[in-house]
N, C-alpha and C. Protein backbone atom coordinates (compact mmCIF):
# COMPACT_ATOMS: atom_id res chain seq x y z
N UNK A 1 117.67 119.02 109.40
CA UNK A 1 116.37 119.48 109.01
C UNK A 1 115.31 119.07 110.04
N UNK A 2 115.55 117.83 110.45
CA UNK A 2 114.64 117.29 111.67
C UNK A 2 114.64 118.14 112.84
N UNK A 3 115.67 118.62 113.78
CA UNK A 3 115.60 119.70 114.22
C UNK A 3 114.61 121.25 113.63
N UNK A 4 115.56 121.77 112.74
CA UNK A 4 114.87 122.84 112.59
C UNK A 4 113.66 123.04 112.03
N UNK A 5 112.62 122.27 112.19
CA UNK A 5 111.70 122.15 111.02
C UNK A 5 110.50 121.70 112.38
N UNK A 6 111.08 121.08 113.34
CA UNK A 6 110.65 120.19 114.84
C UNK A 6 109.60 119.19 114.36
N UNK A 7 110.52 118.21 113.74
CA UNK A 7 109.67 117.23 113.00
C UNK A 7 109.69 115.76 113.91
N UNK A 8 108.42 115.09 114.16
CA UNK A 8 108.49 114.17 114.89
C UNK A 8 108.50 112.67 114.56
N UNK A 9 109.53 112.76 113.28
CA UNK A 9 109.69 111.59 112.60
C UNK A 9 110.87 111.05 112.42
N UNK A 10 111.58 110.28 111.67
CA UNK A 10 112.85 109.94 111.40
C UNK A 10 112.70 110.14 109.66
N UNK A 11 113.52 111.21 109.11
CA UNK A 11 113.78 111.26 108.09
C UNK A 11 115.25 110.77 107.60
N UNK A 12 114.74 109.81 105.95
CA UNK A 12 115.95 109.38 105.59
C UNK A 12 117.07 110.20 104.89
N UNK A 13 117.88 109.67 103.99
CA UNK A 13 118.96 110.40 103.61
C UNK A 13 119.37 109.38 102.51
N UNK A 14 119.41 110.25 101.11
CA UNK A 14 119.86 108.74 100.12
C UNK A 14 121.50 109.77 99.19
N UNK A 15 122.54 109.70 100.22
CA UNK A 15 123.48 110.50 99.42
C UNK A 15 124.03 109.76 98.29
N UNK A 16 124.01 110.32 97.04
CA UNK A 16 124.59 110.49 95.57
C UNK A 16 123.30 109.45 95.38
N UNK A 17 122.34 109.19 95.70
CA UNK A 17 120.94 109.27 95.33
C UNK A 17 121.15 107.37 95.13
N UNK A 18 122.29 106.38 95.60
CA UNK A 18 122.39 105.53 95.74
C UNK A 18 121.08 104.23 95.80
N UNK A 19 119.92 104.86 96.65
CA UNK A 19 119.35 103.42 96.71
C UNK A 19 118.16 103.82 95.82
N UNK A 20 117.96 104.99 95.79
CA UNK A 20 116.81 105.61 94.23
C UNK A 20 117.24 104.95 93.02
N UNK A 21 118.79 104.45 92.57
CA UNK A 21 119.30 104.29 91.87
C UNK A 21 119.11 102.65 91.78
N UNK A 22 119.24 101.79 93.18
CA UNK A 22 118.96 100.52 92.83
C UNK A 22 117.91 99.92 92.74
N UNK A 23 116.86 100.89 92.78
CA UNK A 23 115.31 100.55 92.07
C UNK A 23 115.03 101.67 90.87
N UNK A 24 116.07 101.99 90.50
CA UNK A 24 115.50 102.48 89.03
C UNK A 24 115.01 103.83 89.29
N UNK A 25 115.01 104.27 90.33
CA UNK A 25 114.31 105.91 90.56
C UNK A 25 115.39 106.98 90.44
N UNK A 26 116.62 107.03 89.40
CA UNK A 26 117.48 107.93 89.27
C UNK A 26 117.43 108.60 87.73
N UNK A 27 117.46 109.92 88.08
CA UNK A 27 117.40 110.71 87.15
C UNK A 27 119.37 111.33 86.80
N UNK A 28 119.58 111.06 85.56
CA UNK A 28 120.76 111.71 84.77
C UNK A 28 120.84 112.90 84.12
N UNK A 29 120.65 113.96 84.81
CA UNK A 29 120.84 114.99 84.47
C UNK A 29 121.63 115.52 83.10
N UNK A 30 120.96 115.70 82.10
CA UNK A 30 121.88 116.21 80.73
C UNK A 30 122.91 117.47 80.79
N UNK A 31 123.72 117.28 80.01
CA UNK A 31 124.81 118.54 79.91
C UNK A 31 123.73 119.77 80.43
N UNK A 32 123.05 120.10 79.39
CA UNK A 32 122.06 121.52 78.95
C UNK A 32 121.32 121.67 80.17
N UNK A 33 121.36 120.92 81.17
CA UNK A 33 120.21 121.33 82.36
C UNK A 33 121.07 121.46 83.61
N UNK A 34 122.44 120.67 83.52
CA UNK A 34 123.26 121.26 84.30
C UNK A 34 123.87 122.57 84.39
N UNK A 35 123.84 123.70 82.99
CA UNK A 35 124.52 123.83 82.63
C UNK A 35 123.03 125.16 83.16
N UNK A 36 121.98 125.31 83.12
CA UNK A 36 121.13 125.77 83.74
C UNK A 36 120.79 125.76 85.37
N UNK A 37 121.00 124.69 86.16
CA UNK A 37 120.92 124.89 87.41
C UNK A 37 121.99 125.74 87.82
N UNK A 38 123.48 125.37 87.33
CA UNK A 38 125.20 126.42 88.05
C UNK A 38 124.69 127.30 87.58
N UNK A 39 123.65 128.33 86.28
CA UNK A 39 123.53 129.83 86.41
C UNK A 39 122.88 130.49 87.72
N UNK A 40 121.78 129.21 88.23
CA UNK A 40 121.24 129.78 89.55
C UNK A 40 122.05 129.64 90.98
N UNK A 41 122.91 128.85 90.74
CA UNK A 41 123.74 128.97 91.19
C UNK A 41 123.17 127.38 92.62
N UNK A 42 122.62 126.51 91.40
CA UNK A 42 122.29 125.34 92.26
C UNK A 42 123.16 124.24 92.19
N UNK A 43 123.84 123.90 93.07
CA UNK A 43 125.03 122.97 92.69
C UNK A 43 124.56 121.72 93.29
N UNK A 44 124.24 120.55 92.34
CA UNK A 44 123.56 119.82 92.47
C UNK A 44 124.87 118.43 93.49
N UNK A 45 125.59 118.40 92.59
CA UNK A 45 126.55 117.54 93.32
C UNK A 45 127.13 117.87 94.77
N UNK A 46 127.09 119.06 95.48
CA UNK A 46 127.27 119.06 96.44
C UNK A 46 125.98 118.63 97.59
N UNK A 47 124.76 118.65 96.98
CA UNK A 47 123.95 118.55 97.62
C UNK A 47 123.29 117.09 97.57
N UNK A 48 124.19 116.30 96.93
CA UNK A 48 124.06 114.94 96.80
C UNK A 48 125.03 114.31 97.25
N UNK A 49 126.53 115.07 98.15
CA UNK A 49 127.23 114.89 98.27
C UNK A 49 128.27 113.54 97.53
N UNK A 50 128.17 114.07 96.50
CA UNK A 50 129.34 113.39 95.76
C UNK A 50 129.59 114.30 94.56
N UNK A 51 129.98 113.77 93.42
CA UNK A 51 130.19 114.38 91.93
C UNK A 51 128.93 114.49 91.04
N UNK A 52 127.77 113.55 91.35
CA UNK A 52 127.07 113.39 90.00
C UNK A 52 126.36 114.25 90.42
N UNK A 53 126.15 114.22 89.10
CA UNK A 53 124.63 115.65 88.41
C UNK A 53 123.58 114.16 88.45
N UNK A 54 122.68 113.81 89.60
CA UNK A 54 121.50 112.99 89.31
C UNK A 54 120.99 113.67 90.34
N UNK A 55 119.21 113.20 90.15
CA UNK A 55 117.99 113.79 91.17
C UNK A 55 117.12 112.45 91.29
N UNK A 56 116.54 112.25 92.06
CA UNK A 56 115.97 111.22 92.02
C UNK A 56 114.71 111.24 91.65
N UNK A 57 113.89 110.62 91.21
CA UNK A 57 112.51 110.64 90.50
C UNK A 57 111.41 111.13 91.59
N UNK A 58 110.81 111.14 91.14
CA UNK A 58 109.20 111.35 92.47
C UNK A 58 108.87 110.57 92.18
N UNK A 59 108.95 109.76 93.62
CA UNK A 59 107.87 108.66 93.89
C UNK A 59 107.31 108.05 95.33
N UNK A 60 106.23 108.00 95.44
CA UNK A 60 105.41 107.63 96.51
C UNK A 60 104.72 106.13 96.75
N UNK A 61 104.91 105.77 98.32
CA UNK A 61 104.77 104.11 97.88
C UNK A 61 104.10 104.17 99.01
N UNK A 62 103.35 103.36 99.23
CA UNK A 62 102.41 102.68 100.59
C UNK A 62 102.87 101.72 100.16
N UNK A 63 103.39 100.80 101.76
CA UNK A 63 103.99 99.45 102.02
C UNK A 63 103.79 98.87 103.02
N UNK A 64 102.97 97.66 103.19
CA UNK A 64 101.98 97.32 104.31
C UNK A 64 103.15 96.54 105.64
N UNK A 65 102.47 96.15 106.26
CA UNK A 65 103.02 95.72 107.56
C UNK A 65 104.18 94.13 106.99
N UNK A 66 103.50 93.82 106.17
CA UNK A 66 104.82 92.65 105.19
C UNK A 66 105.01 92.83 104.53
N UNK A 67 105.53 94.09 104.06
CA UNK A 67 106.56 94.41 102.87
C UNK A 67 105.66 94.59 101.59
N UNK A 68 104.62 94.43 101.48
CA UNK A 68 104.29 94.10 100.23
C UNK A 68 103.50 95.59 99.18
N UNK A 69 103.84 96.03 98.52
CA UNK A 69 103.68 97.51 98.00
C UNK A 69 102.31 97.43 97.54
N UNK A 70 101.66 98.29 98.12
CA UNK A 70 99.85 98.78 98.08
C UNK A 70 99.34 99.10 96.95
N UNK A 71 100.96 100.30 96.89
CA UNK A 71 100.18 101.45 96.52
C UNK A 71 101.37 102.35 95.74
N UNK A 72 101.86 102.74 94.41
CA UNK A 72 102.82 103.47 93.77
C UNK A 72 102.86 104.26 93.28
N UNK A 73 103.09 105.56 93.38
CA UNK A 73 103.05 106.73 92.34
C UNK A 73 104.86 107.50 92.00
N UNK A 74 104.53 107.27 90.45
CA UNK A 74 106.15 107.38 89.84
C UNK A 74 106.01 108.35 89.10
N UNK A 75 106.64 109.56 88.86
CA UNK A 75 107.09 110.58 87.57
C UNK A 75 108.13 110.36 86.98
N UNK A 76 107.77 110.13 85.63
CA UNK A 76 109.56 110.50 85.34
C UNK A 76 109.71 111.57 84.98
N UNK A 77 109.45 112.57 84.87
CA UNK A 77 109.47 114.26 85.48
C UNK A 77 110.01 114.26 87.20
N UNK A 78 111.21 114.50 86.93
CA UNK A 78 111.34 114.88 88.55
C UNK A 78 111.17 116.20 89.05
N UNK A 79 110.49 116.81 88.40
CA UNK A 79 109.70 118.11 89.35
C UNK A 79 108.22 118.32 89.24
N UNK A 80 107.63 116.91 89.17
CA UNK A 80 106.11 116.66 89.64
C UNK A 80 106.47 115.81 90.88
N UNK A 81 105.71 116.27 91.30
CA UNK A 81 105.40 115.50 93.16
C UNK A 81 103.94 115.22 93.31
N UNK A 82 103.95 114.16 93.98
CA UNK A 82 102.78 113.33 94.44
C UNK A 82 102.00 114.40 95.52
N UNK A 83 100.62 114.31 95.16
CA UNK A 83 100.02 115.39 95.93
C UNK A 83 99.83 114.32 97.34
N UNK A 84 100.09 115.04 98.46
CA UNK A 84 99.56 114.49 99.59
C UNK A 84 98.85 114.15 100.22
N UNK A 85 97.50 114.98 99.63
CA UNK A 85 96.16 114.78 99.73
C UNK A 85 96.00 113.53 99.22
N UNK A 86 96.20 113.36 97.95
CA UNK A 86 95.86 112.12 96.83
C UNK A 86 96.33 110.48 97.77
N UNK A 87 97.73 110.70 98.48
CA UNK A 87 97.99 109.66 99.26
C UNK A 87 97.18 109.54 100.43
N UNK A 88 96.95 110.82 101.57
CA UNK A 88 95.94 109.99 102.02
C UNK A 88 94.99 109.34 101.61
N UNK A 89 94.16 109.72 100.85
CA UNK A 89 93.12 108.93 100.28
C UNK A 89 93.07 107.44 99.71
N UNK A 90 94.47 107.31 99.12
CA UNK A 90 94.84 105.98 99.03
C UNK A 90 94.81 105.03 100.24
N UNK A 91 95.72 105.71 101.81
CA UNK A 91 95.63 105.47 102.93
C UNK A 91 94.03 105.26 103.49
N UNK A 92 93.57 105.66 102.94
CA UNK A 92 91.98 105.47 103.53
C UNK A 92 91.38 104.66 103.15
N UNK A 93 91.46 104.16 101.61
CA UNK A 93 90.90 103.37 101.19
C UNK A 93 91.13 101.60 101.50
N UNK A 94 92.38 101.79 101.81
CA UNK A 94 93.50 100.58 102.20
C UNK A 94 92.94 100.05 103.71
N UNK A 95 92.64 101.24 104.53
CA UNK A 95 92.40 100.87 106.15
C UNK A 95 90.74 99.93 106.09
N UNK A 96 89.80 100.35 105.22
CA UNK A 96 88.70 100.04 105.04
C UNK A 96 88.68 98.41 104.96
């Protein structure tokens, strides 16, 4: 994706949603919603490369130069996303 996209960053990669999972940011997909993504024909486990039906939560963190977390935004709806706008502004307020 870093390629085709010509992105000048290092993007991560969390397959079978592993380290979302060891802070609590994993979503368990129910029978009834799996059972709705394979009609669209979204196959979630391959794209997590393993078996499970999980997604990981939305969440957004500012984390300063020692580790120490600023700034957190969590859904447990995983198809709300953190507006980007809203984080810079957090970022702005922080530099001040």
């Amino acid at each position: 994706m870093r390629e085709e996209k010509s992105l000048t960053f290092e993007l991560l990669s969390d397959p079978g949603n592993k380290t979302g999972e060891s802070y609590g940011l994993k979503f368990q997909m129910p029978v009834k919603l799996r059972k709705v993504y394979s009609q669209f024909s979204i196959d979630v486990p391959a794209h997590n490369g393993d078996d499970s039906w999980t997604l990981p939560l939305s969440a957004r963190f500012i984390i300063d130069k020692g580790g120490i977390i600023r700034y957190a935004e969590i859904s447990m709806d995983y198809t709300v996303r953190p507006d980007p706008e809203h984080t810079f502004e957090k970022l702005k307020l922080l530099k001040d």
